[in-house]
N, C-alpha and C. Protein backbone atom coordinates (compact mmCIF):
# COMPACT_ATOMS: atom_id res chain seq x y z
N UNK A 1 -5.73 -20.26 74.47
CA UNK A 1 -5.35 -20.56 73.11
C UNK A 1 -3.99 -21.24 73.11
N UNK A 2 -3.81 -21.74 72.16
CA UNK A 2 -2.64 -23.07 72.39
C UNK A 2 -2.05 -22.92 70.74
N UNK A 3 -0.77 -22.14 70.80
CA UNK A 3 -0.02 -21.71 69.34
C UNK A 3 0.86 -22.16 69.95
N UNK A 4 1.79 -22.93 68.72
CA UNK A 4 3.28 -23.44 68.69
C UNK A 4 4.18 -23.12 67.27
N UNK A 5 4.90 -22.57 67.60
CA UNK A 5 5.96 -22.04 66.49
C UNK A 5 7.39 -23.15 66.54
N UNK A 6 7.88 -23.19 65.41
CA UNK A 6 9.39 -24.22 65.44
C UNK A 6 9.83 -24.19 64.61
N UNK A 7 11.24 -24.05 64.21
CA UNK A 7 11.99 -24.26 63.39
C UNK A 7 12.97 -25.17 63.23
N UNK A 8 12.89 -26.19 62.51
CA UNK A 8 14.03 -27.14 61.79
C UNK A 8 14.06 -28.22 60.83
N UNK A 9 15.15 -28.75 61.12
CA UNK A 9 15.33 -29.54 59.93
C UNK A 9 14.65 -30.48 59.66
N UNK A 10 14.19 -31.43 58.81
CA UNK A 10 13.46 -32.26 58.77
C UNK A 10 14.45 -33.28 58.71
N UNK A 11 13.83 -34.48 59.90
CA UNK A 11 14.98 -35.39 60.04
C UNK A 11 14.93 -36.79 58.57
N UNK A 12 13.36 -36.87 58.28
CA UNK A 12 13.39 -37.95 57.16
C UNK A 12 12.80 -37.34 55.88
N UNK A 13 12.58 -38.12 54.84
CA UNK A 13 12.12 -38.19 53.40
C UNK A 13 10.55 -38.35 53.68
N UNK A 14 9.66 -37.30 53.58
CA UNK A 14 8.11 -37.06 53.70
C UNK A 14 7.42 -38.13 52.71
N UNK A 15 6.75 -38.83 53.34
CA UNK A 15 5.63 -40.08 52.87
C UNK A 15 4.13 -39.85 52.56
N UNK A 16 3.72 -39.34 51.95
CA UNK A 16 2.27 -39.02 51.58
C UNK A 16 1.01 -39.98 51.69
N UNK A 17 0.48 -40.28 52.97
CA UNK A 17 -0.45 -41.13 53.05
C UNK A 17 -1.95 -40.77 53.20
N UNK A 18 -2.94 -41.46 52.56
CA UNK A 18 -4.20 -41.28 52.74
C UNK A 18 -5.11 -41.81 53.96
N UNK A 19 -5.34 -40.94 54.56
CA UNK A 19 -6.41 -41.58 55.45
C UNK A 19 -7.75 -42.31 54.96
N UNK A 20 -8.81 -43.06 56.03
CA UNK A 20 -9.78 -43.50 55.21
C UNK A 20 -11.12 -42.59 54.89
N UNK A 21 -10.96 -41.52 55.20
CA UNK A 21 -11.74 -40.52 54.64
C UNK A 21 -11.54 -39.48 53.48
N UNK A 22 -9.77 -40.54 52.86
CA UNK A 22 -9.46 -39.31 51.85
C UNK A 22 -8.88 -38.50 51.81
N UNK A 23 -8.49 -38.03 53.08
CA UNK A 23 -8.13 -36.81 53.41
C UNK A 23 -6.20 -37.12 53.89
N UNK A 24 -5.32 -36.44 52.72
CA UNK A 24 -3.98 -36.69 52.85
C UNK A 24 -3.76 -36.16 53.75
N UNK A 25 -2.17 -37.33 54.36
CA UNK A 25 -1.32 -36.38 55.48
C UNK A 25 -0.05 -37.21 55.27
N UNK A 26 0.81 -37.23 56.51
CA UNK A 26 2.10 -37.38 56.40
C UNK A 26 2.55 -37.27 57.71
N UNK A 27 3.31 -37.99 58.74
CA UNK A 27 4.15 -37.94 59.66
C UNK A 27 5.59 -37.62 59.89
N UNK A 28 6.44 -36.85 60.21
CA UNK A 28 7.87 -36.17 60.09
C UNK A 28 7.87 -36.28 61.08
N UNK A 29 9.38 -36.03 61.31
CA UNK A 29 9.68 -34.78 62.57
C UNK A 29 11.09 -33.97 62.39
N UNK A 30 11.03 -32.89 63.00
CA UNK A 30 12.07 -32.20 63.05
C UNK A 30 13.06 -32.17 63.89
N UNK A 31 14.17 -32.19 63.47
CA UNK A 31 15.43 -31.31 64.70
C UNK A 31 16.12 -30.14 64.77
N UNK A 32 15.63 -29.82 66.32
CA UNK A 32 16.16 -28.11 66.68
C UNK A 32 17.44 -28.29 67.54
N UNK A 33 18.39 -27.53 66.98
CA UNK A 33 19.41 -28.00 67.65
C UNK A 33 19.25 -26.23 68.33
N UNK A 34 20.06 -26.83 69.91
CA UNK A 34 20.12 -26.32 70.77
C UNK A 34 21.01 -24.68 70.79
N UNK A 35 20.54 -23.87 71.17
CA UNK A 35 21.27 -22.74 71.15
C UNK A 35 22.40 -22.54 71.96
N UNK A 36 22.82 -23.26 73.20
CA UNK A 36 23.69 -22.81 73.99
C UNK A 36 24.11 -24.62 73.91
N UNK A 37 25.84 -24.32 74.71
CA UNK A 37 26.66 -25.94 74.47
C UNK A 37 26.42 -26.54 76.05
N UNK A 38 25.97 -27.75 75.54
CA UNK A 38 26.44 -28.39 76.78
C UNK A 38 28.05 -28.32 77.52
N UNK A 39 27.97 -28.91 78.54
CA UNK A 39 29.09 -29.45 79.45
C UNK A 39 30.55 -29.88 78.41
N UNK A 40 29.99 -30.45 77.53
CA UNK A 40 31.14 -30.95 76.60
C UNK A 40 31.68 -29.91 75.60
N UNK A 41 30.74 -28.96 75.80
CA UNK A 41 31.08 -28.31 74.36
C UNK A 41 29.96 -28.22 73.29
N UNK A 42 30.09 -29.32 73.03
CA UNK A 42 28.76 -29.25 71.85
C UNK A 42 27.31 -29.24 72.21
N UNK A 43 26.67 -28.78 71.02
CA UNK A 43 25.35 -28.37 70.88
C UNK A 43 24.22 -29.84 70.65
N UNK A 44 23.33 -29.89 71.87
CA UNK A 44 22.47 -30.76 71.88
C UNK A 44 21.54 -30.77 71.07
N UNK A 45 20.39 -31.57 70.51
CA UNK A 45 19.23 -31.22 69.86
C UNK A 45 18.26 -32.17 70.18
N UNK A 46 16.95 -31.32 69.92
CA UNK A 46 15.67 -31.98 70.50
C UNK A 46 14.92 -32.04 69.07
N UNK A 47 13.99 -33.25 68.92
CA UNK A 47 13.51 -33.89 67.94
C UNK A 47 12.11 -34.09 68.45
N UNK A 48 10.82 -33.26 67.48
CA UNK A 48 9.56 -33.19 67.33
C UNK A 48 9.05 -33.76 66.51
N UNK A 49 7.50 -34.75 66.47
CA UNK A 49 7.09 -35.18 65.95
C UNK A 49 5.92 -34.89 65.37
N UNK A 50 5.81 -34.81 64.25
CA UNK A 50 4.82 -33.54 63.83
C UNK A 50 3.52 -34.45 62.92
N UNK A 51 2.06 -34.28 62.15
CA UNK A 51 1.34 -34.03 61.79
C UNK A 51 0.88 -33.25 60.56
N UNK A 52 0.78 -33.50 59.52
CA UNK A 52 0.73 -31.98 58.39
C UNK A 52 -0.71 -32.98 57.87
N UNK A 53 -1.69 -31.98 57.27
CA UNK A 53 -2.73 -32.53 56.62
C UNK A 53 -2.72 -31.78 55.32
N UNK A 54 -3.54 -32.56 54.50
CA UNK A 54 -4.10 -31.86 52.92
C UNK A 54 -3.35 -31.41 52.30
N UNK A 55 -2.91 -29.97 51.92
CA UNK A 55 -2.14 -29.15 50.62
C UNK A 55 -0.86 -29.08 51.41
N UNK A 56 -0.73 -28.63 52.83
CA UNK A 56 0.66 -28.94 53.15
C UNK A 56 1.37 -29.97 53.40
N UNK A 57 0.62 -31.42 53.77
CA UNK A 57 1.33 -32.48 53.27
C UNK A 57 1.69 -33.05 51.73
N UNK A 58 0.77 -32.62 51.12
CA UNK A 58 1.39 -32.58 49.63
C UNK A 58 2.48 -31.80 48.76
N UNK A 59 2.58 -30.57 49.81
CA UNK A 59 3.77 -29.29 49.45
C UNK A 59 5.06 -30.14 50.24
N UNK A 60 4.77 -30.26 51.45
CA UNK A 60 5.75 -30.82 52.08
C UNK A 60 6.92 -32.25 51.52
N UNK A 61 6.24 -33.31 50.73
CA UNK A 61 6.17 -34.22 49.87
C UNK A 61 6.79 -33.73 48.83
N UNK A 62 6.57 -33.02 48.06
CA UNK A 62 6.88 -32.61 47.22
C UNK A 62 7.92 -31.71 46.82
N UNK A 63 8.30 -31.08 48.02
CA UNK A 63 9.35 -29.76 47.55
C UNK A 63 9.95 -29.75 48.69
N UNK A 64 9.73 -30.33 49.77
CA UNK A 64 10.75 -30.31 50.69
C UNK A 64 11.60 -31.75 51.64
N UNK A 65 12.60 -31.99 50.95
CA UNK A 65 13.38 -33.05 51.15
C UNK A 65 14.05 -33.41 52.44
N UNK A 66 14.49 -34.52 52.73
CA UNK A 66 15.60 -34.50 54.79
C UNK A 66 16.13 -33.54 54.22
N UNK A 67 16.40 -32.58 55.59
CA UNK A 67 17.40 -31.64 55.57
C UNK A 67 16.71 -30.32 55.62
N UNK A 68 15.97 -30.44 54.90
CA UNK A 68 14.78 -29.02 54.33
C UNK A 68 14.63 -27.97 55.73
N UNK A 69 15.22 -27.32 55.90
CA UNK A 69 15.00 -25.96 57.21
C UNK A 69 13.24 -25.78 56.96
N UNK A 70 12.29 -26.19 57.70
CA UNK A 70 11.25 -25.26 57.71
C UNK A 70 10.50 -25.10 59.07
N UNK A 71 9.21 -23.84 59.45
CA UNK A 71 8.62 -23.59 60.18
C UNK A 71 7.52 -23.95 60.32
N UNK A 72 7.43 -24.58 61.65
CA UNK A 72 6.05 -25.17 61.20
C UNK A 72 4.91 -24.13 62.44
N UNK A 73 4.03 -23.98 62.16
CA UNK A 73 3.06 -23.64 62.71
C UNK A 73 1.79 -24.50 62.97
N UNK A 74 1.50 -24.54 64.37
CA UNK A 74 0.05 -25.15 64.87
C UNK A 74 -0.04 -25.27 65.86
N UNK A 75 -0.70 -26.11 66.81
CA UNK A 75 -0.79 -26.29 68.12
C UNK A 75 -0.32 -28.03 68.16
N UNK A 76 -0.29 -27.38 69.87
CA UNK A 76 0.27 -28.65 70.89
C UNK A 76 -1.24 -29.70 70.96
N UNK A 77 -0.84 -30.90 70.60
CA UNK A 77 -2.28 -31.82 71.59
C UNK A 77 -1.00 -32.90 71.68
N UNK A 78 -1.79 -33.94 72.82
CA UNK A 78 -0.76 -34.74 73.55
C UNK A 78 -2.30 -35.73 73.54
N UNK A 79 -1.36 -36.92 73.07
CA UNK A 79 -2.78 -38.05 72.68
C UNK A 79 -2.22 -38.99 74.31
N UNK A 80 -3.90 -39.48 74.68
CA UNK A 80 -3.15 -40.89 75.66
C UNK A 80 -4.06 -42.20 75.11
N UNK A 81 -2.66 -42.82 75.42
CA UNK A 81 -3.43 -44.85 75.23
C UNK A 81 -3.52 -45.10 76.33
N UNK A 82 -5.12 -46.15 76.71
CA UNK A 82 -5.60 -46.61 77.43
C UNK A 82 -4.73 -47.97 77.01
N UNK A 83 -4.47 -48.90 77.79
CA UNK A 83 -4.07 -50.34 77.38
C UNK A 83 -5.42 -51.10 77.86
N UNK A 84 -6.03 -52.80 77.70
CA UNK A 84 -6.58 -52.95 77.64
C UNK A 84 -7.14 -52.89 79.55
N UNK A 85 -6.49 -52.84 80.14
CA UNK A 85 -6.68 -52.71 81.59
C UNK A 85 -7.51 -52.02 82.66
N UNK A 86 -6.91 -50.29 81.59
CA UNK A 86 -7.36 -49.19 81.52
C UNK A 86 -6.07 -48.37 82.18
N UNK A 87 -4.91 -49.01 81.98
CA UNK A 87 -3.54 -48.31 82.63
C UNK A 87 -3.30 -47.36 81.14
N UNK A 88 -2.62 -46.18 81.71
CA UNK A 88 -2.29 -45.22 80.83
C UNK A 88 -1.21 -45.47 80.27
């Protein structure tokens, strides 16, 4: 089983788009900034690119703006492109 938990900020302004079956979604991503400091001192952060479909891309759109702290819940998939060659 393949669960992913995360928390952060949302780095842009949520776009509400329709697919061609109708079915709403929306592309984001978040930033988690790092718990412990780098070498310099300061705190690094890593930036996820996320997926929302249907009522939570429309909640998301709607009530939660850049900046917005939230958790997202779902799983990991990792897409690959073939180029026309067949190189990955």
């Amino acid at each position: 089983m393949n669960q992913l938990l995360l928390i952060g900020r949302l780095t842009k302004e949520s776009e509400l788009l329709n697919s061609q079956g109708a079915t709403s979604y929306l592309r984001n991503s978040i930033a988690i900034k790092k718990t412990q400091k780098n070498e310099n001192g300061d705190y690094d952060t890593d930036f996820y690119n996320f997926v929302a479909f249907g009522k939570t891309a429309e909640y998301l759109t709607q009530y939660c703006p850049k900046g917005t702290l939230i958790l997202l819940k779902g799983h990991l998939s990792i897409g690959k492109i073939t180029t026309e060659k067949g190189n990955l």
